[in-house]
Protein backbone atom coordinates (compact mmCIF):
# COMPACT_ATOMS: atom_id res chain seq x y z
CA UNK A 1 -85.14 225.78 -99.01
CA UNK A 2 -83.03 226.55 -96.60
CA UNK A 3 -80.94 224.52 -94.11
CA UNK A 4 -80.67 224.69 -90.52
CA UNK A 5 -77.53 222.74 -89.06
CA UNK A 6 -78.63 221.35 -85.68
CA UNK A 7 -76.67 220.28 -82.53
CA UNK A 8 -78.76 217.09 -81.91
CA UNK A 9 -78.33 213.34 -81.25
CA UNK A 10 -80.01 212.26 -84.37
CA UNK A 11 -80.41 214.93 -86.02
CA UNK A 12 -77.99 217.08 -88.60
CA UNK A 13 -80.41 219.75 -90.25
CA UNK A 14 -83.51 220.89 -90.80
CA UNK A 15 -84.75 222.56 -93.79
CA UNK A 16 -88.55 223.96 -94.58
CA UNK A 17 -89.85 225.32 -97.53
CA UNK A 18 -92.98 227.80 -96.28
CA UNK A 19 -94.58 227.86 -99.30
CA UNK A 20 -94.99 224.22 -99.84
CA UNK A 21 -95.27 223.28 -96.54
CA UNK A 22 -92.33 221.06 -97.24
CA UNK A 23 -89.76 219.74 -93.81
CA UNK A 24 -86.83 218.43 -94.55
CA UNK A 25 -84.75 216.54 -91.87
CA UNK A 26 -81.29 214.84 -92.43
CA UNK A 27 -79.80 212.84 -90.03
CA UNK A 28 -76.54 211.84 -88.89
CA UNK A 29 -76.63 208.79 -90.28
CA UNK A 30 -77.02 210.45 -94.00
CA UNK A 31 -80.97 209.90 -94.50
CA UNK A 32 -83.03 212.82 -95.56
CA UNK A 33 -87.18 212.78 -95.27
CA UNK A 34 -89.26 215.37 -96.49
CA UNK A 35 -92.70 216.03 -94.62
CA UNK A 36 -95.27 217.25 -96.32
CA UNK A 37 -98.30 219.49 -95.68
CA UNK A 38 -96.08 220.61 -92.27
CA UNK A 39 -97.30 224.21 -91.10
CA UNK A 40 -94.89 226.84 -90.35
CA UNK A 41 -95.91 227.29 -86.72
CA UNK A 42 -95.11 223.27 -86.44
CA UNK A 43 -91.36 223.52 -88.25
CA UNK A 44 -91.47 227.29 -85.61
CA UNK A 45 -91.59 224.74 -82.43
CA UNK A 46 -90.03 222.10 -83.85
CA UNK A 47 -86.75 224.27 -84.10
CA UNK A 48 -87.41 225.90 -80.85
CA UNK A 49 -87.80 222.81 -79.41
CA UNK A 50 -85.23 221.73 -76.78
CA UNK A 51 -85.87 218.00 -77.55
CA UNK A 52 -85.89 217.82 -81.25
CA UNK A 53 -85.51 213.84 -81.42
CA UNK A 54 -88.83 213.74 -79.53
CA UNK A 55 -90.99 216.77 -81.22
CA UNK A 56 -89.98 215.03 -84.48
CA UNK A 57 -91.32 211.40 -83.40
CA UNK A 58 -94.07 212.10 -81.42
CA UNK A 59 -95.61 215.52 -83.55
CA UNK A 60 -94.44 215.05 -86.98
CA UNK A 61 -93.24 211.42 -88.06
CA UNK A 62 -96.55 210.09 -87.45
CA UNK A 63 -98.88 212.46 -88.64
CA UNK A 64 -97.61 214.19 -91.79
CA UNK A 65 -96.64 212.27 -94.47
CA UNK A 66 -92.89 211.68 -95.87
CA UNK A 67 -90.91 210.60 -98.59
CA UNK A 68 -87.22 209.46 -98.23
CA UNK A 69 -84.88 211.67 -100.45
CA UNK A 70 -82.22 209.69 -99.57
């Protein structure tokens, strides 16, 4: 998987694995929640997204499902 480091708020990186369908986010604060089922054109705005805080609340954290790594 690999990272993206990301000038944001909340966020620190963002990592997706296309073959899994796997998003990884870590934020500042040290957490790290993998999304799964995530499609590559989602992670594709997601990252182009000038408001990554808000793409990640209102289009991802509530409907794919995550695990906390950590």
């Amino acid at each position: 998987m690999t990272k993206l480091e990301i000038r944001s708020y909340n966020v620190s990186s963002i990592g997706y694995d296309s073959e899994k369908e796997v998003l990884e986010i870590t934020f500042i604060s040290g957490e790290t929640y993998r999304h799964h089922g995530v499609p590559q054109s989602v992670y594709d705005s997601l990252i182009q997204s000038q408001h990554i805080g808000y793409y990640l609340h209102y289009f991802i954290r509530t409907t794919y499902p995550y695990t906390k790594v950590h």
